[in-house]
Protein backbone atom coordinates (compact mmCIF):
# COMPACT_ATOMS: atom_id res chain seq x y z
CA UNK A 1 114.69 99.51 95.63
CA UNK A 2 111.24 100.12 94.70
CA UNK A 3 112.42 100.28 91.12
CA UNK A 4 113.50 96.57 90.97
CA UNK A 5 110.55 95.67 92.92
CA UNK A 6 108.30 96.80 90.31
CA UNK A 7 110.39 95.15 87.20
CA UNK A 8 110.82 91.90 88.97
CA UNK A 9 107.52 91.07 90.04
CA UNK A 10 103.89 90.80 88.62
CA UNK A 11 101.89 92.00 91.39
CA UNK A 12 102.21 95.58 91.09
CA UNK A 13 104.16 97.32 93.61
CA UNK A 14 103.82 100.95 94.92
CA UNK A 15 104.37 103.11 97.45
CA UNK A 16 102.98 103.57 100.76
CA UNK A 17 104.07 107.39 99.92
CA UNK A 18 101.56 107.14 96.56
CA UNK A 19 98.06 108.66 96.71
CA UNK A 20 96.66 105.12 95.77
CA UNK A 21 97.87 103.83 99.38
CA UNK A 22 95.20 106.31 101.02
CA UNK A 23 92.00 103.88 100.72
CA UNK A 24 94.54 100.77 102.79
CA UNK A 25 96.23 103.30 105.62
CA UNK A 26 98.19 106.65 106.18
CA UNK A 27 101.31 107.69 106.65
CA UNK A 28 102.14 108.97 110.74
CA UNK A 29 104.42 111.41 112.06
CA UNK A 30 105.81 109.54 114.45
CA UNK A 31 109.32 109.54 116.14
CA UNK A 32 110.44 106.39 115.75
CA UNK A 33 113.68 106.13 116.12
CA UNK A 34 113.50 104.29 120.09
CA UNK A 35 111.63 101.75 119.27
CA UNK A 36 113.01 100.69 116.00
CA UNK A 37 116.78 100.57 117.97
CA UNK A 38 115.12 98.41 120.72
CA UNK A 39 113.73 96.35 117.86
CA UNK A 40 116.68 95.76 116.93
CA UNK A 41 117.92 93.88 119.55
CA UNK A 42 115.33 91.05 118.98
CA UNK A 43 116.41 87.72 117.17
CA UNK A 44 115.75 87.13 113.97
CA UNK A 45 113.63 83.99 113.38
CA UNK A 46 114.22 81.31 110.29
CA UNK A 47 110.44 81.30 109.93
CA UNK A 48 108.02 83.35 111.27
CA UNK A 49 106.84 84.91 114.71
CA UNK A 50 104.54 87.04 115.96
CA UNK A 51 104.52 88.79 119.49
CA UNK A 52 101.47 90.87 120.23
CA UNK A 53 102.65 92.10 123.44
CA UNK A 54 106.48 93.32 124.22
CA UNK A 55 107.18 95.12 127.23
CA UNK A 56 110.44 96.74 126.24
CA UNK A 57 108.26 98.50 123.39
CA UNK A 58 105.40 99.36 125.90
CA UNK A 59 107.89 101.10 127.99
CA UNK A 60 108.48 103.08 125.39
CA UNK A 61 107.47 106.83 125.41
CA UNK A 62 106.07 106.16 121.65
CA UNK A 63 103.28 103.76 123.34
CA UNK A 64 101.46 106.12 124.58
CA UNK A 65 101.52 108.50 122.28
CA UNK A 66 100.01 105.53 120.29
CA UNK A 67 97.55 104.32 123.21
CA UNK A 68 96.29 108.05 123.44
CA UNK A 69 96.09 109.81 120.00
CA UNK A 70 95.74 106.66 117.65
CA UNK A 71 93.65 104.24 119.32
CA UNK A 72 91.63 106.64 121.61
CA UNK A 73 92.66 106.08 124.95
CA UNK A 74 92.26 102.68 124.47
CA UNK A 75 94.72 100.10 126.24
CA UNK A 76 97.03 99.22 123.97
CA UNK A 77 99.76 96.58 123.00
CA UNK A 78 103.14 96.68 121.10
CA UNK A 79 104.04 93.90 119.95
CA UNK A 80 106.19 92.76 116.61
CA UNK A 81 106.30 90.07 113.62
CA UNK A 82 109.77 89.28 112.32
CA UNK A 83 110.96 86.81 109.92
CA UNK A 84 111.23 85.38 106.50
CA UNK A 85 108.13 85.27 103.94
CA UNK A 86 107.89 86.31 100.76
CA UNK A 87 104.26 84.65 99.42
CA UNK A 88 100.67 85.87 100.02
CA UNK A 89 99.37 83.23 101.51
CA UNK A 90 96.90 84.37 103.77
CA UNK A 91 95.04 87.78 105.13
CA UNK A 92 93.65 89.23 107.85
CA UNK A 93 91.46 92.08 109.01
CA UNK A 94 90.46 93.40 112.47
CA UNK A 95 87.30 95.21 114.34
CA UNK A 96 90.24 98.13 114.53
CA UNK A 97 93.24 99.63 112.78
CA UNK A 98 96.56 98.82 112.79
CA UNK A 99 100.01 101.15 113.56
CA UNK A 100 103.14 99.24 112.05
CA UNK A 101 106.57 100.31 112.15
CA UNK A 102 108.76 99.15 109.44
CA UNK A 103 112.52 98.41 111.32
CA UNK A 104 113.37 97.21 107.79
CA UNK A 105 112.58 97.19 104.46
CA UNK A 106 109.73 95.35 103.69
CA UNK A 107 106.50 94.80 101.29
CA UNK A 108 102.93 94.93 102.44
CA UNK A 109 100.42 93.30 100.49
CA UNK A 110 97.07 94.51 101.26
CA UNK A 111 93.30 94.11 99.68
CA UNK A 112 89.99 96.13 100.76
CA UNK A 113 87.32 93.94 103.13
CA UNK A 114 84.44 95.26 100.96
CA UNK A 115 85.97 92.89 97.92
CA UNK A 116 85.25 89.66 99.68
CA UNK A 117 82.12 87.82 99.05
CA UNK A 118 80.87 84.73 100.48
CA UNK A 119 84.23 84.22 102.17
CA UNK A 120 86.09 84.55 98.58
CA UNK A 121 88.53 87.17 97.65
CA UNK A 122 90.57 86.75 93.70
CA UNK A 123 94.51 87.49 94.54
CA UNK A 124 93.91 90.59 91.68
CA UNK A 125 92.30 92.35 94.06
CA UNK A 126 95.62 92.82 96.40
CA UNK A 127 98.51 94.97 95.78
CA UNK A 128 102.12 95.21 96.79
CA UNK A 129 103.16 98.49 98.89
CA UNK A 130 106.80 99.30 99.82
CA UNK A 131 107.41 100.55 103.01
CA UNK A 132 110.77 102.13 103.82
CA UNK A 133 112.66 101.33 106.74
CA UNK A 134 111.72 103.86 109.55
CA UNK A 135 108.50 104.59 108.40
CA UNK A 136 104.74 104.61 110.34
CA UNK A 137 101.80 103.62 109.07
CA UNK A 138 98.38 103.23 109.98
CA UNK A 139 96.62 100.40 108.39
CA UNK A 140 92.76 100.83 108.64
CA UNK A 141 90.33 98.25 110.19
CA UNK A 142 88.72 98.18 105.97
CA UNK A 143 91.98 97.15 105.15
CA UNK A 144 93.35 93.43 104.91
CA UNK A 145 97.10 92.23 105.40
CA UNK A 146 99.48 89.92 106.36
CA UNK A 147 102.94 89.17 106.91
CA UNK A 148 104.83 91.54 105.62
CA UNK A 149 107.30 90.18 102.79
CA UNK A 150 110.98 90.62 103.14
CA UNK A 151 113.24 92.29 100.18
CA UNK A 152 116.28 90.99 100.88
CA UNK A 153 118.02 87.90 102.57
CA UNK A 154 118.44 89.34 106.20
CA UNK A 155 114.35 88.81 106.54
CA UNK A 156 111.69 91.84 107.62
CA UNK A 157 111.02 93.59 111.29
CA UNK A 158 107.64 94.98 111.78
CA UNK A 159 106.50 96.72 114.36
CA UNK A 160 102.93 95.96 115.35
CA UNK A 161 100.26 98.32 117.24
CA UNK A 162 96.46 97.34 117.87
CA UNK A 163 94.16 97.45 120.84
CA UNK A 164 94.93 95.32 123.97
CA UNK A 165 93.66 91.66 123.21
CA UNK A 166 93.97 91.62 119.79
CA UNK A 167 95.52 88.69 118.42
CA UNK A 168 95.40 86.58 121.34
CA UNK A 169 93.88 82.94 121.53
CA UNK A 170 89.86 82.95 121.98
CA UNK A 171 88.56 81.77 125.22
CA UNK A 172 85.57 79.85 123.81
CA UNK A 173 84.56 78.35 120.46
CA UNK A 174 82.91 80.15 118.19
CA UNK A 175 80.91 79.05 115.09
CA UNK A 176 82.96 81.21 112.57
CA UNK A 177 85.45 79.77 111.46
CA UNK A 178 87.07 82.97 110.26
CA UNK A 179 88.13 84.05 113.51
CA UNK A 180 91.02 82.73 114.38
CA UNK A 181 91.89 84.78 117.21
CA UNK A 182 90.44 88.01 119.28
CA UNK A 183 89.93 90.41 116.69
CA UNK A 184 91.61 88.15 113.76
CA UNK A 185 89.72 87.16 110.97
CA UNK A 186 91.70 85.18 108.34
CA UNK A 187 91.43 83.85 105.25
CA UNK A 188 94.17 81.40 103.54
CA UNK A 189 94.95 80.83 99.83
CA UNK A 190 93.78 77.70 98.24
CA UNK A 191 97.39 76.82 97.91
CA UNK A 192 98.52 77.38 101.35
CA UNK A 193 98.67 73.92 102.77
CA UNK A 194 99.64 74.33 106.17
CA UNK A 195 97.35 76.84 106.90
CA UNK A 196 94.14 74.84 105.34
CA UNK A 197 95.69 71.65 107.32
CA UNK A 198 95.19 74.12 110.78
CA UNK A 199 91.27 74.70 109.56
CA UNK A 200 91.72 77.88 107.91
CA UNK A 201 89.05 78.93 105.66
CA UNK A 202 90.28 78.89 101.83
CA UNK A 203 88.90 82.20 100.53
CA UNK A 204 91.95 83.44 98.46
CA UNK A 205 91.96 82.46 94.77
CA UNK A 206 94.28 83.45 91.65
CA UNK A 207 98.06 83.70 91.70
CA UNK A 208 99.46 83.34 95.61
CA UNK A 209 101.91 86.27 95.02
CA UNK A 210 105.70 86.18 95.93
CA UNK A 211 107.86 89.10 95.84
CA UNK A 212 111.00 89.27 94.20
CA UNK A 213 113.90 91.08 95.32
């Protein structure tokens, strides 16, 4: 798999097993073979979804081995983002890191926080990352990401770990227009329409990537 992803696609693609992954995230030893069956068991969307917060996940006894030895004791949430997406698009950072689960297949394409400036980030800067079905990751709060990208028809399942809050609609304005959410900075491509048509900020420049599979 990650041999075709590399010869059909210009973004290059590695692994989240590669020492180059070790500035975006890590790998975790993590049993996750619970959670991935109950996320199974989810619908698959046509488009896009996000959940932050999924009790049958939270039940789990994975969550709190997540609550207390990767986010410090901090309250936690479990949540997932399925679908189909194959472009760049957009990214995202938070005040915290990330613990994804990959159910599936997928591609991560991630860039570094300390390559944006003034609210611009080139698309050269990112790189593709395959992560193999069954696998944990921590993605670090320096790190930015997206949707993952699906490598084959049936879509992507991701798993998706941050502190309790994060993600979830802002109770009061705020004057930058980054943040999006609690904890959710985002910038969209220049190209992505229906992101700049919801406000977004247009930081991303260059190529908007899409994976081929």
């Amino acid at each position: 798999m990650l041999e075709r992803l590399k010869m059909k696609n210009d973004i290059e693609i590695m692994s989240v097993f590669d020492p180059e992954f070790d500035s975006y995230g890590r790998i975790l030893d993590l049993d996750t073979d619970g959670i991935i069956e109950a996320a199974k068991k989810f619908d698959m969307p046509e488009a896009v979804i996000y959940m932050p917060s999924t009790p049958e996940f939270e039940a789990l006894p994975i969550a709190k081995t997540i609550q207390n030895e990767l986010f410090g004791a901090l309250p936690a949430q479990i949540g997932f983002c399925y679908g189909h997406s194959t472009m760049l698009n957009a990214t995202e950072w938070h005040t915290s890191s990330e613990v994804n689960i990959a159910v599936t297949d997928l591609v991560i394409i991630i860039g570094h926080r300390w390559d944006i400036k003034d609210d611009k980030i080139d698309s050269s800067k990112f790189k593709g990352f395959f992560v193999p079905a069954g696998t944990a990751i921590e993605v670090f709060a320096t790190t930015l990401h997206f949707s993952p990208c699906q490598v084959s028809d049936e879509g992507f399942r991701w798993v998706v770990a941050l502190p309790e809050g994060t993600n979830t609609p802002l109770e009061e304005q705020v004057s930058d227009k980054k943040l999006v959410a609690k904890s959710k900075w985002l910038l969209a491509h220049v190209d992505n329409e229906k992101e700049l048509k919801r406000g977004r900020v247009a930081g991303i420049t260059g190529i908007n990537y899409k994976i081929n599979y």
